[in-house]
C-alpha atoms as a PDB file:
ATOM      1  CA  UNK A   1       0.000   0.000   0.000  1.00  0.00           C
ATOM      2  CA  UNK A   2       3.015   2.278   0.980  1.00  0.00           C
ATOM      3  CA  UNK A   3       4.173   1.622  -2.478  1.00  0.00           C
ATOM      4  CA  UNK A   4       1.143   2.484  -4.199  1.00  0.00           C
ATOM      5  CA  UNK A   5       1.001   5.923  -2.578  1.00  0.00           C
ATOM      6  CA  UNK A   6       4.894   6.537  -3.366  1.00  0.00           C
ATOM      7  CA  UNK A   7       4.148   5.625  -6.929  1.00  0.00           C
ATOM      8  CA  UNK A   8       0.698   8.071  -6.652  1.00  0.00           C
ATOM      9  CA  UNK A   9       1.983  10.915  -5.305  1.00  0.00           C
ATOM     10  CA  UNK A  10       5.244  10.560  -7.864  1.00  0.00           C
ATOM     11  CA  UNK A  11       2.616  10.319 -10.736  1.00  0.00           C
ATOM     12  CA  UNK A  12       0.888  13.744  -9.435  1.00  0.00           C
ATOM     13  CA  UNK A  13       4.104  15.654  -9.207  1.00  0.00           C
ATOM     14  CA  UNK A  14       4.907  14.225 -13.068  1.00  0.00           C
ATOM     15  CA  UNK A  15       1.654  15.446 -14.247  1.00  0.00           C
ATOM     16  CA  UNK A  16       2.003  19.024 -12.694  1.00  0.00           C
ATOM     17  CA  UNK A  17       5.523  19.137 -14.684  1.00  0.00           C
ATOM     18  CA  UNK A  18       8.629  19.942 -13.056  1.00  0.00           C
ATOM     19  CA  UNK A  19       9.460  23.380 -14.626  1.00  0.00           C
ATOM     20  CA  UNK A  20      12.570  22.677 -14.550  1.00  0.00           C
ATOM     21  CA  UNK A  21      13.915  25.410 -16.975  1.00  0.00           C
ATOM     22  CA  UNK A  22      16.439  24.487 -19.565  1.00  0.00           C
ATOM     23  CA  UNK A  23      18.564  26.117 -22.026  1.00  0.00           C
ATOM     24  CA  UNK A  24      15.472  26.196 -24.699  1.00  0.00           C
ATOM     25  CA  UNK A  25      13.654  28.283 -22.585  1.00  0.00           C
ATOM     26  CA  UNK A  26      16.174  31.240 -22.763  1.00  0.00           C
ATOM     27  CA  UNK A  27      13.721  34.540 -22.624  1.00  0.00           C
ATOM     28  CA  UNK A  28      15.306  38.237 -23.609  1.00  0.00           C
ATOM     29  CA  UNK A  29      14.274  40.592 -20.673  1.00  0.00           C
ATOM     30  CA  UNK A  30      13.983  44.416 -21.187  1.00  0.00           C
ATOM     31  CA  UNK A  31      16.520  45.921 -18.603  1.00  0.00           C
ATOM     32  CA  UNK A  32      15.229  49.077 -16.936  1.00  0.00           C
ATOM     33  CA  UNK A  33      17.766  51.337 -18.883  1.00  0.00           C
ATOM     34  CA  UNK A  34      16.438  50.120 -22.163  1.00  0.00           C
ATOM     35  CA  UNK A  35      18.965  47.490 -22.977  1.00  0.00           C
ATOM     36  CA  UNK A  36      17.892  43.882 -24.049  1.00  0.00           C
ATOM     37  CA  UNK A  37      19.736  41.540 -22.297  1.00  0.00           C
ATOM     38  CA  UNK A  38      19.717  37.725 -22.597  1.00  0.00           C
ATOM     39  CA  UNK A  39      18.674  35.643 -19.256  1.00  0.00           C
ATOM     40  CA  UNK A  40      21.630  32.693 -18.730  1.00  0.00           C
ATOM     41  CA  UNK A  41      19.626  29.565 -18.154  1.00  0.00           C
ATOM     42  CA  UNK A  42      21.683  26.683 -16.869  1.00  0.00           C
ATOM     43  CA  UNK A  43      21.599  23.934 -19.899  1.00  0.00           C
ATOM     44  CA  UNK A  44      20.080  20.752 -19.319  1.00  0.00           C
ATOM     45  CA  UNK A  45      21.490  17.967 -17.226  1.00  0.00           C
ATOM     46  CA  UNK A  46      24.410  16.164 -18.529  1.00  0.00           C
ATOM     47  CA  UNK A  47      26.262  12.716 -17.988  1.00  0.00           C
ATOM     48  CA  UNK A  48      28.658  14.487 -15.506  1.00  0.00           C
ATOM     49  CA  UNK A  49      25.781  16.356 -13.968  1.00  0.00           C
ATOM     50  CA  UNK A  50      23.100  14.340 -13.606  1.00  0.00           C
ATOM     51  CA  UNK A  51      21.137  16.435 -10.881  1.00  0.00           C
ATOM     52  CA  UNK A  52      21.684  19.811 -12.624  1.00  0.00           C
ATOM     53  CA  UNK A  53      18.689  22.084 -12.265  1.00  0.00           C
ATOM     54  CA  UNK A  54      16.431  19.109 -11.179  1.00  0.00           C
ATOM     55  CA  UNK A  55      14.161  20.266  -8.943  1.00  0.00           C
ATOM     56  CA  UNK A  56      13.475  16.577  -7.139  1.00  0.00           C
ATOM     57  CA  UNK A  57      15.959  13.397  -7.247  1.00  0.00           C
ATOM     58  CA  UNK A  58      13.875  11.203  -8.150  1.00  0.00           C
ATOM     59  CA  UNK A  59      13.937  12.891 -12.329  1.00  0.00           C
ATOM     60  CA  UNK A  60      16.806  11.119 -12.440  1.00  0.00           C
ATOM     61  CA  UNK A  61      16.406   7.606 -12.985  1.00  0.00           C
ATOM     62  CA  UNK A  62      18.145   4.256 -14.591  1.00  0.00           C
ATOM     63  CA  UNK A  63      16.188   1.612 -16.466  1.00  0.00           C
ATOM     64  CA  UNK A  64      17.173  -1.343 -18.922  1.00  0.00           C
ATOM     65  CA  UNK A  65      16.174   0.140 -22.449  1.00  0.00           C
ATOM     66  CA  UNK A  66      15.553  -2.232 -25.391  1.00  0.00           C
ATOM     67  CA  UNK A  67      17.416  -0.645 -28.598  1.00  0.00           C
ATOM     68  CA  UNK A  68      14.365   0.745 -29.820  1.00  0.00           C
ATOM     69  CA  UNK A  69      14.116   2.833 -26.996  1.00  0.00           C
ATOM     70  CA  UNK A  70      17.866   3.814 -26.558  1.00  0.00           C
ATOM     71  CA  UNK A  71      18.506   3.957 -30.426  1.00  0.00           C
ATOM     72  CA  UNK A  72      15.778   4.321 -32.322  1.00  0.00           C
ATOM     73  CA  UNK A  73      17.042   5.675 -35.373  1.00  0.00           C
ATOM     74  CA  UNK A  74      18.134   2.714 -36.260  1.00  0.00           C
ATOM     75  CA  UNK A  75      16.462   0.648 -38.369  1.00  0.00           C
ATOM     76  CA  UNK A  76      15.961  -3.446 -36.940  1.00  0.00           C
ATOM     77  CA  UNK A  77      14.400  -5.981 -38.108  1.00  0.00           C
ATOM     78  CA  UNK A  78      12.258  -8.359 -35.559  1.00  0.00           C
ATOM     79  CA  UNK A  79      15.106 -11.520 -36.778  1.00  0.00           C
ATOM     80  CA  UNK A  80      18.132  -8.900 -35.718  1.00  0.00           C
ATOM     81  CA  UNK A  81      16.591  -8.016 -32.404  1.00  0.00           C
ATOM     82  CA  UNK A  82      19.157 -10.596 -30.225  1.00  0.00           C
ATOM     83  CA  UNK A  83      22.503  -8.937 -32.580  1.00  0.00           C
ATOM     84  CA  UNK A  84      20.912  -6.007 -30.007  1.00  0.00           C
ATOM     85  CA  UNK A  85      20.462  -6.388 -26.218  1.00  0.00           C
ATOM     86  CA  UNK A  86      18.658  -4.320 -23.910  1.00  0.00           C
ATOM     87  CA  UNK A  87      21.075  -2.007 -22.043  1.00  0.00           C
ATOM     88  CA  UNK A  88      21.098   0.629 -18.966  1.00  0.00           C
ATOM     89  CA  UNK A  89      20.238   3.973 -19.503  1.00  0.00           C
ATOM     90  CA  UNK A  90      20.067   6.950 -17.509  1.00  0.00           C
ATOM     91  CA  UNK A  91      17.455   8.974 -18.170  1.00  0.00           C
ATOM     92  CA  UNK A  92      15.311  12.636 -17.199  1.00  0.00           C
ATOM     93  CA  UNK A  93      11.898  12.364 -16.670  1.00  0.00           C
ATOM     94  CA  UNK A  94      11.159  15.927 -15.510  1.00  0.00           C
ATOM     95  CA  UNK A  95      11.251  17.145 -18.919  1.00  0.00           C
ATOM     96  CA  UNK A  96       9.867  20.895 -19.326  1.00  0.00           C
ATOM     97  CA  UNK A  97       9.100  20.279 -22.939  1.00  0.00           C
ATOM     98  CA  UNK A  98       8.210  16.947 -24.137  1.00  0.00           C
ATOM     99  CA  UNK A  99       9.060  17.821 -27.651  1.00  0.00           C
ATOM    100  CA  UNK A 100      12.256  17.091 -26.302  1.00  0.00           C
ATOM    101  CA  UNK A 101      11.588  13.948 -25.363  1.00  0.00           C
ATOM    102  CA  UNK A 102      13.439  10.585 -26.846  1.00  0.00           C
ATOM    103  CA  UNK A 103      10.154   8.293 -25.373  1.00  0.00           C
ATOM    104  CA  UNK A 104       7.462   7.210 -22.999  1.00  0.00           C
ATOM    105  CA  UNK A 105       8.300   5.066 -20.189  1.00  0.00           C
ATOM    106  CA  UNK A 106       6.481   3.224 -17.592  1.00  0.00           C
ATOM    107  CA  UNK A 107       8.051   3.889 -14.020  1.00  0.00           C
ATOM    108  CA  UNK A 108       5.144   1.917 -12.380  1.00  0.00           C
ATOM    109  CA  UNK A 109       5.195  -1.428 -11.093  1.00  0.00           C
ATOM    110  CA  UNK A 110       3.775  -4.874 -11.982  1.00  0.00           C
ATOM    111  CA  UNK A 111       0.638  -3.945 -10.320  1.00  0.00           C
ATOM    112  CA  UNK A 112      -0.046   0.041 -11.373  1.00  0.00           C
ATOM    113  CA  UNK A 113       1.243   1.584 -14.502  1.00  0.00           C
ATOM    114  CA  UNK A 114       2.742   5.261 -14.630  1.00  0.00           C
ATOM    115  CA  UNK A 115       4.118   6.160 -18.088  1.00  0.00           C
ATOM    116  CA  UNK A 116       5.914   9.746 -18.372  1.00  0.00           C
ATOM    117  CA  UNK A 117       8.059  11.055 -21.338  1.00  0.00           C
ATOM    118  CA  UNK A 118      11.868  10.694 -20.473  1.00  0.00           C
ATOM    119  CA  UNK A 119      15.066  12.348 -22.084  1.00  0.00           C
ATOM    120  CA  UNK A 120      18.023   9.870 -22.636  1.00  0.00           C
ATOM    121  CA  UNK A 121      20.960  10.852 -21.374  1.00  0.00           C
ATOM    122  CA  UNK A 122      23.521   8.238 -21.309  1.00  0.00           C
ATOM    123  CA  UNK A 123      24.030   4.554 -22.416  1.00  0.00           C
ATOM    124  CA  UNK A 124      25.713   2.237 -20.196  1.00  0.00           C
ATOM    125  CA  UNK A 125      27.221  -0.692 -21.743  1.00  0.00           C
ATOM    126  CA  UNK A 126      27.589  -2.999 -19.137  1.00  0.00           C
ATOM    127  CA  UNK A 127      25.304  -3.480 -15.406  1.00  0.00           C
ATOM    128  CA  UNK A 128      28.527  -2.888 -13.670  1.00  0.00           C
ATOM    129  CA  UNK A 129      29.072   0.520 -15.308  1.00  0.00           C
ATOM    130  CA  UNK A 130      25.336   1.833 -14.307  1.00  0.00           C
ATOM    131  CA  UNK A 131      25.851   0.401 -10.941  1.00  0.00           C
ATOM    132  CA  UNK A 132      29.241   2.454 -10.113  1.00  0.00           C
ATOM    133  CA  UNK A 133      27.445   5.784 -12.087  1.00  0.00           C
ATOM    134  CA  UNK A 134      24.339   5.017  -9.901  1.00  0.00           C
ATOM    135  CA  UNK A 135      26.629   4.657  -6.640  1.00  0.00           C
ATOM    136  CA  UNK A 136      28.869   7.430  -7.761  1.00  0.00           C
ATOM    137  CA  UNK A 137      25.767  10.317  -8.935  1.00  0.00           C
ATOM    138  CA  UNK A 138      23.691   8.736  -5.414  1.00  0.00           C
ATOM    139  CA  UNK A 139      21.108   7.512  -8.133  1.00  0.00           C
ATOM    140  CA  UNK A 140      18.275   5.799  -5.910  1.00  0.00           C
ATOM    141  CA  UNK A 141      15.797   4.897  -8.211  1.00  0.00           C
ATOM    142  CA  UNK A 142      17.421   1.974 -10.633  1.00  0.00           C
ATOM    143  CA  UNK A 143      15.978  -1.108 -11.294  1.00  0.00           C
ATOM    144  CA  UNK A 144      18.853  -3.815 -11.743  1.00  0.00           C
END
């Protein structure tokens, strides 16, 4: 039951949206003596950075990915899927423009489904590697 309520209450704060601003958002901003000057907005998070400008720790997440999901510009046949395995990823899911977005993921459980769009980030090529980047970043919400 605890679960479900985590997994509720994570759901709501999705839907509201994070607002999270990133570098796509930058906004020019009449200055008082009549110059336009350009707001800096922090750029989005990055592999070395994966908590930059997130406004909760739990947009930060790592999931096994099938190739369509982590690469889906390429082109693969159903018979070619195995040349392929799923892999870690770390991925945002506080995105402030889904536009942006590389997919849809469910974060739920086996018992209640919660899909959000997600950003990739980074690719992990083995479990080990997203297990010391999980340990290393303080990433709590994996699923290995």
């Amino acid at each position: 039951m605890y679960q479900l309520k985590v997994l509720f209450a994570l759901n709501i704060l999705l839907l509201i949206g994070c607002n999270r601003q990133t570098s796509a958002d930058e906004k020019s901003e009449n200055i008082s003596d009549n110059r336009d000057e350009k707001k800096t907005i922090v750029p989005e998070i990055t592999v070395d950075d994966p908590f930059k400008d997130q406004p909760y720790p739990s947009c930060t997440i790592i999931r096994k990915l099938e190739v369509t999901s982590y690469a889906p510009e390429k082109n693969i046949d159903e018979s070619d899927m195995e040349k392929y395995p799923p892999k870690y990823c770390l991925l945002d899911i506080c995105l402030h423009d889904d536009t942006n977005s590389t997919g849809i993921i469910n974060i739920g459980d086996e018992t209640v489904t919660v899909t959000t769009y997600y950003q990739l980030i980074k690719v992990f090529e083995t479990e080990e590697e997203a297990k010391s980047y999980a340990e290393k970043y303080k990433i709590t919400d994996t699923e290995f």
